[in-house]
Each structure stands twice: as structure tokens, then as C-alpha cells.
Protein backbone atom coordinates (compact mmCIF):
# COMPACT_ATOMS: atom_id res chain seq x y z
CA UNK A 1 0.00 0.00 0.00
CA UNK A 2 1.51 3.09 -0.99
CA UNK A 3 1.03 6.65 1.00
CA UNK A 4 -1.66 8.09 -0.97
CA UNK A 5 -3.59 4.86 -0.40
CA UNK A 6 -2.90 5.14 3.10
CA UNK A 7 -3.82 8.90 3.64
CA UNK A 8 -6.87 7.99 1.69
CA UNK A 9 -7.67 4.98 4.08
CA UNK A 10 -7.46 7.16 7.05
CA UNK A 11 -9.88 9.98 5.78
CA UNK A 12 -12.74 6.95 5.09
CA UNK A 13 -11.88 6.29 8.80
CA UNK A 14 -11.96 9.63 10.08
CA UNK A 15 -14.97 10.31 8.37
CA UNK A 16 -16.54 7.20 9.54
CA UNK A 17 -15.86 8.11 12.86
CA UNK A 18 -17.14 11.48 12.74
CA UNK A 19 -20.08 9.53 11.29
CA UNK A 20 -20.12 7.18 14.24
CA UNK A 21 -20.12 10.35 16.49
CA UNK A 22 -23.06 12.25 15.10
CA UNK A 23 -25.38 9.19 15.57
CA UNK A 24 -24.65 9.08 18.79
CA UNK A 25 -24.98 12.70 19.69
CA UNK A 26 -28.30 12.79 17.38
CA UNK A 27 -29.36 9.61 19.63
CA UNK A 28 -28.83 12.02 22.95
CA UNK A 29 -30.06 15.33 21.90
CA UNK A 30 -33.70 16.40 21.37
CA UNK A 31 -31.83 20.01 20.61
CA UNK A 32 -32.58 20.58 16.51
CA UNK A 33 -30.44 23.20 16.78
CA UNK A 34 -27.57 21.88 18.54
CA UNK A 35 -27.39 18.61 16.13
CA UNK A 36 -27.13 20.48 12.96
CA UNK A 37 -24.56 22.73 14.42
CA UNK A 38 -22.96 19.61 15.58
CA UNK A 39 -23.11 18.03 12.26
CA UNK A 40 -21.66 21.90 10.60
CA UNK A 41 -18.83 21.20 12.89
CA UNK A 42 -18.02 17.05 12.37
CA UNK A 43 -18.40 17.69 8.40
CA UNK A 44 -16.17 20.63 8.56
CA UNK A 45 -13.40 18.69 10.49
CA UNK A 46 -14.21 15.37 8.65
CA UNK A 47 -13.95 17.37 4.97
CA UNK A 48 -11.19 19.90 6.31
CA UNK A 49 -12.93 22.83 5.33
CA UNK A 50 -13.49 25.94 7.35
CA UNK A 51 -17.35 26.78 6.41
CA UNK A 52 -20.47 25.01 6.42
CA UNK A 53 -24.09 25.61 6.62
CA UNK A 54 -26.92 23.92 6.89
CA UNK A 55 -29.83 25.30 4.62
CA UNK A 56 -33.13 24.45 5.05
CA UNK A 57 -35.15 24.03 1.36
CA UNK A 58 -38.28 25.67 0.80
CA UNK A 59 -39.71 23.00 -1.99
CA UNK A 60 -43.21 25.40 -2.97
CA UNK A 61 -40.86 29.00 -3.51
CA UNK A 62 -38.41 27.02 -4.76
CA UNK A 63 -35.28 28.44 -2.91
CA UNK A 64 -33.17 27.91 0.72
């Protein structure tokens, strides 16, 4: 296995972990709020970006 296979096999398992840690957290809270700022944060560490939102659809005006 060479090191870009390897980097790649960690991010599937630090993703899946971050996965692993949401459900859990989403299990415990009854705080909408508080999950989806909890899943902002796990995506933004899991994808290594700095921003994220969560946007909420509005299907009949057609726009977020």
C-alpha cells in the first residue's frame, strides 16, 4: 500500500468516525439546533474545510 492509499484509508476512517459520532450525539439530543450545528462542525473537520451551513429548502418558492 503506498502513501496516498494510506492517507486515503485514514480519511474513510476519520470520516466514519465522525459519522459514528453524530449518531450518537443525534441519539442524545432532542436540541434541533444543537445537532445540525454539531453536524456543521463534524463535516467541517471530517472534509477539512473551514465553512459550512446547513440550509433548510423551501420546496413550494423554490429556494433555501
Amino acid at each position: 500500500m503506498n502513501d496516498s492509499d494510506k492517507q486515503s484509508l485514514e480519511r474513510i476512517r476519520s470520516q466514519r468516525a465522525a459519522l459514528a459520532d453524530f449518531g450518537m450525539y443525534a441519539f442524545q439530543s432532542d436540541d434541533l439546533d444543537a445537532l445540525l450545528t454539531k453536524a456543521s462542525q463534524l463535516v467541517s473537520e471530517a472534509m477539512g474545510i473551514d465553512l459550512v451551513k446547513v440550509l433548510e429548502h423551501f420546496t413550494e418558492r423554490g429556494e433555501m
